[in-house]
Protein backbone atom coordinates (compact mmCIF):
# COMPACT_ATOMS: atom_id res chain seq x y z
CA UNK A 1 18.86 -33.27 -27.00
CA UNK A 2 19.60 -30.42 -25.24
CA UNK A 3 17.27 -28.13 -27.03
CA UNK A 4 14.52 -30.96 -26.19
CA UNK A 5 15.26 -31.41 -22.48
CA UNK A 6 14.94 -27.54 -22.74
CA UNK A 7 11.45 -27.42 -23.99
CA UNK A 8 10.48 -30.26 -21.68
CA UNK A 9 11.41 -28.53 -18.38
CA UNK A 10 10.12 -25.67 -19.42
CA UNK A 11 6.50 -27.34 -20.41
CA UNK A 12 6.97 -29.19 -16.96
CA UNK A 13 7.19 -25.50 -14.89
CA UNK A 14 4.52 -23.82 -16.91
CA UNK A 15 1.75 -26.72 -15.77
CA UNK A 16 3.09 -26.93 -12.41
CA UNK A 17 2.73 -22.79 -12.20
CA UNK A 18 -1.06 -23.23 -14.25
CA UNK A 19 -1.59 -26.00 -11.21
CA UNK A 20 -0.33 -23.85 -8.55
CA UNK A 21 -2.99 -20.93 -9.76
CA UNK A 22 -5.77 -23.42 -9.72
CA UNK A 23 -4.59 -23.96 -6.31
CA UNK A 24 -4.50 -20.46 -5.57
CA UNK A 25 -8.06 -19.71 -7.37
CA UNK A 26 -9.60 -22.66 -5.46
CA UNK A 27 -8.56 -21.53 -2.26
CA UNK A 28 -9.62 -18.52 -2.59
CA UNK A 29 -12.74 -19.08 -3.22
CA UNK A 30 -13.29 -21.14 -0.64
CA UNK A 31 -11.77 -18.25 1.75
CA UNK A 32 -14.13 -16.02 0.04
CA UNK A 33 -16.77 -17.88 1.28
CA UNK A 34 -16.05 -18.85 4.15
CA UNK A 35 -14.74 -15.55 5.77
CA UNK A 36 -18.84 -14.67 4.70
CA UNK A 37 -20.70 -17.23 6.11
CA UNK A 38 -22.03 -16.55 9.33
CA UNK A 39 -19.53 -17.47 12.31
CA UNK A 40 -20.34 -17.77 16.25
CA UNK A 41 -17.96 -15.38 17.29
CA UNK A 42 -18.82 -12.95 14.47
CA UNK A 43 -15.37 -12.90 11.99
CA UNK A 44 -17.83 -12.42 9.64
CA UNK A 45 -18.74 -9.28 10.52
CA UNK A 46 -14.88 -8.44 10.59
CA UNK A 47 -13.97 -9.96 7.37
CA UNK A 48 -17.31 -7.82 5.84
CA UNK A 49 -16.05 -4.33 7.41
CA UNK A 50 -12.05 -5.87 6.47
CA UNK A 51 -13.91 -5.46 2.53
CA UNK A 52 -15.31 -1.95 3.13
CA UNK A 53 -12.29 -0.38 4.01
CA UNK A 54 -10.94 -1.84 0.90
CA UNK A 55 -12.99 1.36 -0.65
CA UNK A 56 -13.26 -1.12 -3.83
CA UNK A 57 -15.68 0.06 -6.42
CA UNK A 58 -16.41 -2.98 -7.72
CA UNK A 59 -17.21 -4.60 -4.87
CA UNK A 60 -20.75 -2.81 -5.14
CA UNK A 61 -22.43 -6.00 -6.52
CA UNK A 62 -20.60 -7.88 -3.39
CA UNK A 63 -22.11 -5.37 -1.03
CA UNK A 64 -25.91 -5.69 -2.90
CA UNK A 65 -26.05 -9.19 -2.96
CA UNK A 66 -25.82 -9.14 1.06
CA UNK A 67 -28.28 -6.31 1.87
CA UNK A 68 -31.36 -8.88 2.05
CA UNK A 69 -28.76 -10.75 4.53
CA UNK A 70 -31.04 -13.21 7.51
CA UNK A 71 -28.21 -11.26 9.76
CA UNK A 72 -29.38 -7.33 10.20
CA UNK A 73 -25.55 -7.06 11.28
CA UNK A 74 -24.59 -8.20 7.44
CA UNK A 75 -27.11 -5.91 6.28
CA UNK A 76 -25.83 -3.14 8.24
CA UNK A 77 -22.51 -3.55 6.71
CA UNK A 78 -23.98 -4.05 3.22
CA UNK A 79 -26.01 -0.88 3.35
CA UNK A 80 -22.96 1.21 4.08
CA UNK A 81 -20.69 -0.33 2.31
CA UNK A 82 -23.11 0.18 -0.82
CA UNK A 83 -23.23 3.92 0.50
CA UNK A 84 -19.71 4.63 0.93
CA UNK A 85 -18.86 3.34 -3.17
CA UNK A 86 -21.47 5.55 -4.69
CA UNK A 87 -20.92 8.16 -6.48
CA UNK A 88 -21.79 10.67 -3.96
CA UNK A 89 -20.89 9.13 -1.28
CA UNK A 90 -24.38 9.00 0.53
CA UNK A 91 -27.12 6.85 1.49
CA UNK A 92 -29.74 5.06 -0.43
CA UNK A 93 -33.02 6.16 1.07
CA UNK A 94 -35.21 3.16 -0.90
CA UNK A 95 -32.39 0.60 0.05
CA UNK A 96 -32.69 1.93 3.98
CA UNK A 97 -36.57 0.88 3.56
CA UNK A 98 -35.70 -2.39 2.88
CA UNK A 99 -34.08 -3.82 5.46
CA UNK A 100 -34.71 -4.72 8.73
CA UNK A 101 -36.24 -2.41 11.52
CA UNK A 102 -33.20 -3.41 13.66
CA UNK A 103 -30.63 -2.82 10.85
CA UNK A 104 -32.21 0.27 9.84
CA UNK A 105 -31.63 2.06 12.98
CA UNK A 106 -28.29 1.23 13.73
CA UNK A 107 -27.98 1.84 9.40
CA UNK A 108 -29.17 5.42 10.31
CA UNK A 109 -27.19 6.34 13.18
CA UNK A 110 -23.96 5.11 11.65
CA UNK A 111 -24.55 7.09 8.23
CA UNK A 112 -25.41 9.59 10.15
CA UNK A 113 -22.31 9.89 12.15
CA UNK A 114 -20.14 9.43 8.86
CA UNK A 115 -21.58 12.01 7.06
CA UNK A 116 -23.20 9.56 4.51
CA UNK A 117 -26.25 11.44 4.32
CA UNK A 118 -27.70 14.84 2.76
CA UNK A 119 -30.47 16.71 3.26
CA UNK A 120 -32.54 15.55 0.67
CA UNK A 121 -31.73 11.86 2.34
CA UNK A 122 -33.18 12.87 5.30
CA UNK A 123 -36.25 14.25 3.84
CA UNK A 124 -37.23 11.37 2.02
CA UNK A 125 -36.67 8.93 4.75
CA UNK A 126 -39.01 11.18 7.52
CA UNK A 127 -41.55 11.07 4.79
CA UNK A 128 -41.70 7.58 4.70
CA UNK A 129 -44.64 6.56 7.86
CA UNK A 130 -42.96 3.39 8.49
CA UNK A 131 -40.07 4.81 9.81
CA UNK A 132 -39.28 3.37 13.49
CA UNK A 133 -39.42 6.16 16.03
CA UNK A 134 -35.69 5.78 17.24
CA UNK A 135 -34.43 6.19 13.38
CA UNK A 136 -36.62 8.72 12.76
CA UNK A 137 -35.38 10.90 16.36
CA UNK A 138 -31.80 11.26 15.00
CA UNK A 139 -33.05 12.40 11.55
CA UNK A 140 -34.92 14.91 13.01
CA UNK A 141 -32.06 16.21 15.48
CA UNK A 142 -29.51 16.33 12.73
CA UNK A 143 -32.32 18.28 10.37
CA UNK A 144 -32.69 20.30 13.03
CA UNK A 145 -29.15 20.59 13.24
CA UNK A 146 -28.72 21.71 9.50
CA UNK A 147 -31.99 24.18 9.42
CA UNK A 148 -32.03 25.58 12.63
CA UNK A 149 -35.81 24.95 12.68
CA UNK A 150 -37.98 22.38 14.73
CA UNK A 151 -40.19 20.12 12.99
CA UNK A 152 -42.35 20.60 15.96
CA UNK A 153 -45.64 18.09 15.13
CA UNK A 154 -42.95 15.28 14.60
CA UNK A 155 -41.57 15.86 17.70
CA UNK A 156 -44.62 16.62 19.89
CA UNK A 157 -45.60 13.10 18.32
CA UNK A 158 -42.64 11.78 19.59
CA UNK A 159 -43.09 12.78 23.07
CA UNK A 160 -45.69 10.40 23.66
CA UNK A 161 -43.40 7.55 22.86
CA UNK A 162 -43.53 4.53 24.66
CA UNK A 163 -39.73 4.41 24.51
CA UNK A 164 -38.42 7.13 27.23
CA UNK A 165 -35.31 8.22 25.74
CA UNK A 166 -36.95 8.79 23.00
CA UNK A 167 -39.97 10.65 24.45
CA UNK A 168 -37.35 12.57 26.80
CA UNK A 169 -34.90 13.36 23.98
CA UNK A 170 -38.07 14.41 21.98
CA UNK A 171 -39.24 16.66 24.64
CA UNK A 172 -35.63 18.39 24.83
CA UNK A 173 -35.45 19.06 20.99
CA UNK A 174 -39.10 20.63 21.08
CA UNK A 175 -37.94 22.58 24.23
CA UNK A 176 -41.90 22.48 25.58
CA UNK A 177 -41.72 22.41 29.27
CA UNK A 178 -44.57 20.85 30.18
CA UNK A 179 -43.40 18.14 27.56
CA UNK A 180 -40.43 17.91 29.58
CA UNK A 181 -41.88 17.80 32.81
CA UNK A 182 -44.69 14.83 31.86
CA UNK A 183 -41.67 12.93 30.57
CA UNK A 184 -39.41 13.40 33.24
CA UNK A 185 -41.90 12.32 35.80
CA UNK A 186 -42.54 8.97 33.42
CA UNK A 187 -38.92 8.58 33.60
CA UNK A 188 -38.70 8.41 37.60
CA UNK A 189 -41.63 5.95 37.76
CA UNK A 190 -39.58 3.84 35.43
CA UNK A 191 -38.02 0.87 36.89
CA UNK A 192 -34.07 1.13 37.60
CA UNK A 193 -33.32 -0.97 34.81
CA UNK A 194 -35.63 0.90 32.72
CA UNK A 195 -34.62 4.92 33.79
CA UNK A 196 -31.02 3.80 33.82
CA UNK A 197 -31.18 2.99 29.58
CA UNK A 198 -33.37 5.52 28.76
CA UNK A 199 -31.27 8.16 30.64
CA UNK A 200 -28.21 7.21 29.03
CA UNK A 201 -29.35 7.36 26.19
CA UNK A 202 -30.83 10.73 25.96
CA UNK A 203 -27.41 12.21 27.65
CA UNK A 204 -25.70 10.65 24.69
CA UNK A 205 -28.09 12.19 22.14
CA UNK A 206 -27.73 15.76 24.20
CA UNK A 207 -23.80 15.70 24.08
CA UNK A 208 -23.81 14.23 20.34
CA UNK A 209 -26.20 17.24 19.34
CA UNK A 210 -24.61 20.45 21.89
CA UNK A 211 -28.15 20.50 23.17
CA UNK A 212 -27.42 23.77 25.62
CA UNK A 213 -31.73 23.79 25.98
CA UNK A 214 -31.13 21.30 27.86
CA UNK A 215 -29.18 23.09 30.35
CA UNK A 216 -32.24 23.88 32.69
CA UNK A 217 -33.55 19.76 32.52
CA UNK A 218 -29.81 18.72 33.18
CA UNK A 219 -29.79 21.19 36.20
CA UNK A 220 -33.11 20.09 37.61
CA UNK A 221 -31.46 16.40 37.89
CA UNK A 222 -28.21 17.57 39.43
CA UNK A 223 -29.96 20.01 41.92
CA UNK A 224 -33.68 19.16 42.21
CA UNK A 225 -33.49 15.42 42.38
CA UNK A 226 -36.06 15.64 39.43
CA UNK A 227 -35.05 11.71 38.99
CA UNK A 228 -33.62 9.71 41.71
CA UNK A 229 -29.48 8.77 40.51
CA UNK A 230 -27.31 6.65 41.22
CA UNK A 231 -23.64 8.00 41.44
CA UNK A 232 -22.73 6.58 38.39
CA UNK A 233 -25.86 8.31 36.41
CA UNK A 234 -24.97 11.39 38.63
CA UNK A 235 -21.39 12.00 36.98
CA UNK A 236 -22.94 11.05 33.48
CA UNK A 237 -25.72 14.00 33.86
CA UNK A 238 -22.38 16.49 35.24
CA UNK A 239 -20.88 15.23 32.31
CA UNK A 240 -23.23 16.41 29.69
CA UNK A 241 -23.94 19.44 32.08
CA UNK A 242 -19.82 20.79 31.37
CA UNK A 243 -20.22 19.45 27.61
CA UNK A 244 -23.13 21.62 27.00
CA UNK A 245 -23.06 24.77 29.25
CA UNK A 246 -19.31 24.62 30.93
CA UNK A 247 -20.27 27.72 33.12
CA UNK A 248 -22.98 26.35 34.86
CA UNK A 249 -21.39 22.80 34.84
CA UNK A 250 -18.61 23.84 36.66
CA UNK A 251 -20.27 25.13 39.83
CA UNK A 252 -21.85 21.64 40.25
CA UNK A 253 -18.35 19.57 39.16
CA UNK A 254 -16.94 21.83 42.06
CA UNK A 255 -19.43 19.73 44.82
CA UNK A 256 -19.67 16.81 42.95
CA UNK A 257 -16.94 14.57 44.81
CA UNK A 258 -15.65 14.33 48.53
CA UNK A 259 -13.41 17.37 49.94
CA UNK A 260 -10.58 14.47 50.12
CA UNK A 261 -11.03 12.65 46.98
CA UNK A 262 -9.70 9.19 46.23
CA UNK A 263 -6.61 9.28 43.94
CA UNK A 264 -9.54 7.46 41.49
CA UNK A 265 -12.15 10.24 42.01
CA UNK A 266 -9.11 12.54 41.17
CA UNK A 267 -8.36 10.85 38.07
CA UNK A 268 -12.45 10.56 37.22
CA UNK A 269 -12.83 14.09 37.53
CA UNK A 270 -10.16 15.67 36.30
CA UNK A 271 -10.31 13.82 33.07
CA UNK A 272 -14.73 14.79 32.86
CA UNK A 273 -12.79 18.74 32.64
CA UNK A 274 -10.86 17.30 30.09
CA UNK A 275 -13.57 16.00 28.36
CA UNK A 276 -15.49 18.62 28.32
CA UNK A 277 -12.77 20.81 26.50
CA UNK A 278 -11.98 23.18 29.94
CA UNK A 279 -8.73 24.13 30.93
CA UNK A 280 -8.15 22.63 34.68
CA UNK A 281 -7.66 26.08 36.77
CA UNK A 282 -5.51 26.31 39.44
CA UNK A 283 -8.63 26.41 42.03
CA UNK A 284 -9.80 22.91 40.32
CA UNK A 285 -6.58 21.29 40.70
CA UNK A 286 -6.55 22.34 44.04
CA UNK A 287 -10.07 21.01 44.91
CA UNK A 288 -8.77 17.77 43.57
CA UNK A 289 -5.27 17.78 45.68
CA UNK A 290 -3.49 17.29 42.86
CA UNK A 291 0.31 17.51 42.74
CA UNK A 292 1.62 18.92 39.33
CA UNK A 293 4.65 17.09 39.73
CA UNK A 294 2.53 13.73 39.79
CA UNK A 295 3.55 10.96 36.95
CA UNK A 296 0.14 11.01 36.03
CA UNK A 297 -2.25 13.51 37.65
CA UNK A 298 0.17 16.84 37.04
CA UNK A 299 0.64 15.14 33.57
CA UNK A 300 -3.15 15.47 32.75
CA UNK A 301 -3.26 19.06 33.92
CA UNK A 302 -0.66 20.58 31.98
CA UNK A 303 -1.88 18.40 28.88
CA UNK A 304 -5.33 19.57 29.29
CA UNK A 305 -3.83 23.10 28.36
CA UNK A 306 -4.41 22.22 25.05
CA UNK A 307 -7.98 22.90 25.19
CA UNK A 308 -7.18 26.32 25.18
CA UNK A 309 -7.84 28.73 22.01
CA UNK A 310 -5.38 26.83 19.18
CA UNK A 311 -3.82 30.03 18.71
CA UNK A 312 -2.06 29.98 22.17
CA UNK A 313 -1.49 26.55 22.29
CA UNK A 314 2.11 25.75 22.88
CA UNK A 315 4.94 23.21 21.71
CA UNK A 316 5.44 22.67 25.29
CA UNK A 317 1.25 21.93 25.80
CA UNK A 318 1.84 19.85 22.69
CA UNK A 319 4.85 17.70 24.03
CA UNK A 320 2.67 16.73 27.50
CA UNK A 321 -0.10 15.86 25.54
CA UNK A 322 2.72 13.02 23.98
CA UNK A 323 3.86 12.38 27.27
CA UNK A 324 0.10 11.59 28.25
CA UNK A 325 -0.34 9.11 25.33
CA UNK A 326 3.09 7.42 26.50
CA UNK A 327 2.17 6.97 30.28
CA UNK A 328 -0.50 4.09 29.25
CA UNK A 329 -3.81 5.21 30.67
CA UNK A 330 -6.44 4.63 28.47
CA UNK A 331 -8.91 7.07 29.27
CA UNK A 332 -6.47 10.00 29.28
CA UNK A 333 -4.68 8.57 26.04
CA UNK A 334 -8.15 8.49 24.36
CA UNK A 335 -8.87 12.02 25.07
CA UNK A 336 -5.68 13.29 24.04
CA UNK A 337 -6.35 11.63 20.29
CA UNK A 338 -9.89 13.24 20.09
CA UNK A 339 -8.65 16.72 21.40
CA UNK A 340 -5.62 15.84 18.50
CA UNK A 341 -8.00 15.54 15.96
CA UNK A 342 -10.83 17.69 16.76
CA UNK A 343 -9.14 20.77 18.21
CA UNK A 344 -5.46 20.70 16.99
CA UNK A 345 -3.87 22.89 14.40
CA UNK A 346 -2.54 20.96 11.67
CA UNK A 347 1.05 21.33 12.63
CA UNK A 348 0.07 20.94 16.38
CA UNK A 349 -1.26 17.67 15.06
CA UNK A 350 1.72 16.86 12.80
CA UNK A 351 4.05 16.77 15.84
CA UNK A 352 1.31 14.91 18.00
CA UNK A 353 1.14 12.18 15.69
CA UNK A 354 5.26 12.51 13.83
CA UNK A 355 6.14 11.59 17.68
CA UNK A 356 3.30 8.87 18.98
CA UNK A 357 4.13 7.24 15.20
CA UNK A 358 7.70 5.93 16.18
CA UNK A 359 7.80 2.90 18.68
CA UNK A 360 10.26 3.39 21.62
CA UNK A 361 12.00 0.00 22.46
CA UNK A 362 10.46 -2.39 24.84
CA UNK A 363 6.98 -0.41 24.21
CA UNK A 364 3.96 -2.52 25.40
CA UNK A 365 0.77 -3.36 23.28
CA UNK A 366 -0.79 -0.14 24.55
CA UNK A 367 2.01 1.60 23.06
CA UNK A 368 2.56 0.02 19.96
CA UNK A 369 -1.58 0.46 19.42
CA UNK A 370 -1.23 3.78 20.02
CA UNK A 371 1.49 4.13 17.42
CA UNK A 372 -0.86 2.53 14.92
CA UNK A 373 -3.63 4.88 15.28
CA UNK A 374 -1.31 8.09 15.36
CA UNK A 375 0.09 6.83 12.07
CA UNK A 376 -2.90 6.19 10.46
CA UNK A 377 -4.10 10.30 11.00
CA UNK A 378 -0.43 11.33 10.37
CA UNK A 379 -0.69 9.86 6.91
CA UNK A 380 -3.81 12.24 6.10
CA UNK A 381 -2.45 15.10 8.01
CA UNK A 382 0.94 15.39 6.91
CA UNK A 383 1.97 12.45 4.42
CA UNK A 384 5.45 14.14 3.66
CA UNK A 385 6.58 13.39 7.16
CA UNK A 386 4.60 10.17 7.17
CA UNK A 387 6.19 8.87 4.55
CA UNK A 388 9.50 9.86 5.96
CA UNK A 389 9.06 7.91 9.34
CA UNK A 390 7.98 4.62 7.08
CA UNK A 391 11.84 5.48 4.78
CA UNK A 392 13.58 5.42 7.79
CA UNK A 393 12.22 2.18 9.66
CA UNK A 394 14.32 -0.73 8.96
CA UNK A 395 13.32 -3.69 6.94
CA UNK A 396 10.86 -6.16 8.44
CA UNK A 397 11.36 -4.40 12.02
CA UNK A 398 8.74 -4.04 14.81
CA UNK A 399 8.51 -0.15 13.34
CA UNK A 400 8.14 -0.96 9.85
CA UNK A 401 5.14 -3.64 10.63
CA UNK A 402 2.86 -0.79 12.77
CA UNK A 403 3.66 1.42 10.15
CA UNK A 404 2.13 -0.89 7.45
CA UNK A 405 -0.90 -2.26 9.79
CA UNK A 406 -1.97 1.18 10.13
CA UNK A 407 -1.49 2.04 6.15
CA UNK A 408 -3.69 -1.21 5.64
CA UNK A 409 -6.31 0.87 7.86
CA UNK A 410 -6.13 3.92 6.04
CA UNK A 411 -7.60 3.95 2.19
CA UNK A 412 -5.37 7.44 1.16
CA UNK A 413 -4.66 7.01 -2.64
CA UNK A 414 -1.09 7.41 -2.03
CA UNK A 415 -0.88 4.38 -0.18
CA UNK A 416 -0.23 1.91 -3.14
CA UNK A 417 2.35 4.25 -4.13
CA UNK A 418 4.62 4.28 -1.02
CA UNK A 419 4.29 0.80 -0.64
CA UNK A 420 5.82 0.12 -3.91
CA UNK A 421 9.20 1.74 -2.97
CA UNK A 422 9.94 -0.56 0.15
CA UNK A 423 12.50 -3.24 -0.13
CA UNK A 424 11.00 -6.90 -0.52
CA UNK A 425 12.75 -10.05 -0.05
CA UNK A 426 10.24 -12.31 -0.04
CA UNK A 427 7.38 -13.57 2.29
CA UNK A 428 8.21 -12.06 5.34
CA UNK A 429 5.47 -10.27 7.55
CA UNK A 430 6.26 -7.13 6.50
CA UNK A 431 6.93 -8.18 2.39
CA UNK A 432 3.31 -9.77 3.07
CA UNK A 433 1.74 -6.82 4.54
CA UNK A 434 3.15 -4.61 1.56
CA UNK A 435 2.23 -6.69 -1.24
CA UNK A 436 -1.27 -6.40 0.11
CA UNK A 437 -1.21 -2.50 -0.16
CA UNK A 438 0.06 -2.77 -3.66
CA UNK A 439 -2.05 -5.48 -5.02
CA UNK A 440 -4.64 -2.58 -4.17
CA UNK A 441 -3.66 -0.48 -6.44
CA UNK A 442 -4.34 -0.50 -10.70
CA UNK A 443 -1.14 -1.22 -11.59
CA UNK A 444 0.05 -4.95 -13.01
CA UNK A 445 1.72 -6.97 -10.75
CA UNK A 446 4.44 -9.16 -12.06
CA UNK A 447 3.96 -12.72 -12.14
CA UNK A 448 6.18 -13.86 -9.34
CA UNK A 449 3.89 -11.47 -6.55
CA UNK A 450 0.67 -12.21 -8.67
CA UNK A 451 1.78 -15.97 -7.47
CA UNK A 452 2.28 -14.35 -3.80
CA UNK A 453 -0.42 -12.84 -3.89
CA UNK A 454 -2.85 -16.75 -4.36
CA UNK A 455 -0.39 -17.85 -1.23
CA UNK A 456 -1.53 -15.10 1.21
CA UNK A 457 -5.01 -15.50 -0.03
CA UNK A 458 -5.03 -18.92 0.77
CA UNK A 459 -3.77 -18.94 3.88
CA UNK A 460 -0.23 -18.60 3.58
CA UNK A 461 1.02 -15.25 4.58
CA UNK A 462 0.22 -16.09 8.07
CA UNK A 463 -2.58 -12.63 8.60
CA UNK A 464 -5.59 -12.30 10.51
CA UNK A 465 -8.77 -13.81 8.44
CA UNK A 466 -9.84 -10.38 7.76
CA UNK A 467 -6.63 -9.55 5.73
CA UNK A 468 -6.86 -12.71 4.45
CA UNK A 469 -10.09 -11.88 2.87
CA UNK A 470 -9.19 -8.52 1.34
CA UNK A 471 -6.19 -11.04 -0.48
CA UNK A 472 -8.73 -13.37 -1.56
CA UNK A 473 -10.74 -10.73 -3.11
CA UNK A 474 -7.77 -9.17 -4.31
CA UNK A 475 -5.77 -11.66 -6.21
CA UNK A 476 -9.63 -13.14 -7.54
CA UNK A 477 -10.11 -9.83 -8.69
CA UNK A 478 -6.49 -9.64 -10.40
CA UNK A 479 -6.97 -12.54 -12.29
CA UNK A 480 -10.17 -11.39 -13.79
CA UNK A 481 -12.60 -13.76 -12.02
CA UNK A 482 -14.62 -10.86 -10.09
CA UNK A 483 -17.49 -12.78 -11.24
CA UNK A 484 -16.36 -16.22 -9.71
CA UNK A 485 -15.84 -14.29 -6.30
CA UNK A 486 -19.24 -12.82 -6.37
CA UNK A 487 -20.70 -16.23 -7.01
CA UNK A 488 -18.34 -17.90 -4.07
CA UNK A 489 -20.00 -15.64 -1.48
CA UNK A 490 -22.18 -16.71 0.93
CA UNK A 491 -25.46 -14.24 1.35
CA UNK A 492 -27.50 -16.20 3.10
């Protein structure tokens, strides 16, 4: 009797588990689906980038099926997506000619700034005469970026361009003066509305590209009044005047504000130095009255000592730029990331990033964001000591959850790994969060989290939709119904 009750139970559990699965399957599909149907406030778009970060190779058919998308967004994300999975990690010239003008050009620029396209890329998309003129501008730069030579009847072409910043950014590149001067003249007839988009644009296009030719057109607006500016444009054109050609930039920064500045105007300008990659001298902190013993101000100077030569940058340069982070003001606190990651040593960035990574108590959302990102470039810059920082934080703390949000940002191989070492006790935030990173990974996962696994995909671990999704596509994907998820989606 025993023997039978036995069996029964046991028949009883496996069809409740076989129900449960269903359950799990059903749902989601049907979060599958509906994290890719268009929303109002755009989680689609979220829950789309949420699967490209995933890095996922077999979520190439996903990615096709929504690169003929009504939404040029979707198709944006589709395109790269598709890009990022290949093989060489580049970008499909004949699938950039099939989507939409809109699309393409924001396709372009994007691949463009992640390295997602060669030179051969290029080529074949200039030779295509459909080609938008906007697209087709930024190919050009960054060709003329890898050759060092000017495609110059492209460009002289593009001069007459009925859009300005692409006519004046045209006229720069081809470095023809009188090509310059008819399209600087167009540009102060423009309306306000007009001059102001078009000029911010092409200052954009003259940082992103180091265009020191420009140096001469930059200095007619600052000192000729070539084109009529507001103050706002004024500081943008000083801006790209110290980005491009810092020792001409800094005789005009030097007039550029009131002999008493405003504690803002001191904070504007010293942080455009910043930006530029100068050192503050002690003449321009004195022409901004600044106190070096100022919270925030003196703060800023001695961390912009860090855009010094690397090899003379010091631990103590190092520790202010930390400080900076700490004190809360975004503009400063995104600077000192950039300068961390574009100009740092390794090391110099390994104790940047080892100290922003650990949360101080009673840190504010500013803080704890900033922790996040710093984690996520620690784990690529020095994963030894990033994985020692994620030993040490306690179970299901504050500490451990940033550490795991940030290692659900980053796609690093050895990811998966780490994450299987931590303590789990169940379906707590942080148990949830680390069954997600291993459940991307090729190993099995026993039954019990494969079960998890359906309950966060459905809803139940209590994540954002977007982390929902990449659970969804996850546990579908575990139990070998890639094909059902595929068909689940919504691409139209």
């Amino acid at each position: 009797m025993r023997c039978t009750v036995a069996i029964l139970v046991s028949i009883l559990c496996t069809q409740a588990f076989a129900s449960n699965d269903s359950d799990h399957t059903e749902a989601a599909l049907r979060q599958l689906h509906r994290a890719t149907t268009t929303q109002p406030n755009g989680q689609h778009l979220l829950n789309l980038s949420a699967l490209r970060a995933l890095k996922d190779p077999d979520l190439r058919p996903f990615f096709n099926q929504f690169s003929q998308h009504t939404d040029w967004h979707v198709q944006v994300h589709a395109v790269l997506g598709i890009a990022e999975l290949s093989n060489d990690h580049t970008i499909d010239p004949w699938l950039v000619q099939q989507i939409s003008p809109t699309a393409r050009e924001h396709v372009i620029a994007q691949a463009l700034d992640d390295g997602l396209f060669q030179q051969k890329q290029i080529e074949v998309l200039l030779q295509w005469p459909p080609l938008e003129t906007a697209p087709r501008l930024l190919l050009l730069a960054d060709l003329q970026l890898l050759q060092g030579t000017k495609n110059e009847a492209m460009l002289k072409e593009l001069t007459n361009n009925t859009d300005l910043s692409v006519a004046m950014f045209a006229a720069l590149l081809l470095g023809d003066p009188t090509a310059i001067q008819t399209t600087t003249q167009s540009l102060r007839r423009a309306t306000n509305a007009d001059k102001s988009v078009a000029l911010a644009r092409t200052l954009q296009l003259v940082r992103q590209y180091k265009l020191k030719d420009a140096s001469p057109w930059l200095q007619s607006l600052l000192e000729e009044n070539a084109v009529a500016l507001s103050e706002d444009e004024r500081y943008w054109v000083l801006y790209s005047m110290l980005s491009v050609d810092p020792l001409v930039g800094e005789a005009y920064w030097s007039r550029a504000f009131p002999e008493e500045p405003t504690r803002r105007n001191q904070a504007k300008y010293l942080l455009l130095l910043l930006e530029a990659g100068l050192t503050p001298s002690d003449e321009q902190i004195t022409r901004l009255h600044i106190d070096l013993e100022d919270p925030l101000l003196g703060l800023m100077a001695r961390a912009g000592r860090v855009n010094r030569p690397t090899s003379i940058v010091t631990t103590s340069d190092v520790t202010s730029l930390i400080k900076l982070v700490s004190k809360g003001h975004r503009g400063s606190a995104e600077w000192a990331f950039r300068v961390a990651k574009n100009h740092l040593s390794d090391s110099q960035a390994e104790r940047f990033y080892m100290a922003l990574s650990v949360i101080p108590e009673k840190a504010n959302a500013m803080r704890k964001a900033a922790a996040i990102k710093a984690f996520v470039q620690l784990i690529d810059v020095a994963p030894a000591s990033a994985w020692n920082i994620l030993e040490q934080a306690d179970d299901n703390s504050e500490q451990q959850k940033h550490l795991l949000l940030a290692m659900l940002q980053n796609p690093n191989k050895d990811i998966v790994e780490q994450a299987t070492k931590l303590r789990r006790n169940g379906l707590n935030k942080a148990d949830v969060m680390t069954l997600l990173l291993i459940a991307r990974g090729s190993g099995p996962l026993p039954d019990i989290d494969q079960e998890y696994l359906g309950i966060i995909a459905a809803g139940g671990g209590h994540l954002s939709q977007s982390l929902e999704t990449q659970a969804a596509w996850l546990y579908l994907k575990r139990m070998g119904l890639a094909d059902h998820a595929l068909a689940a989606v919504s691409p139209e």
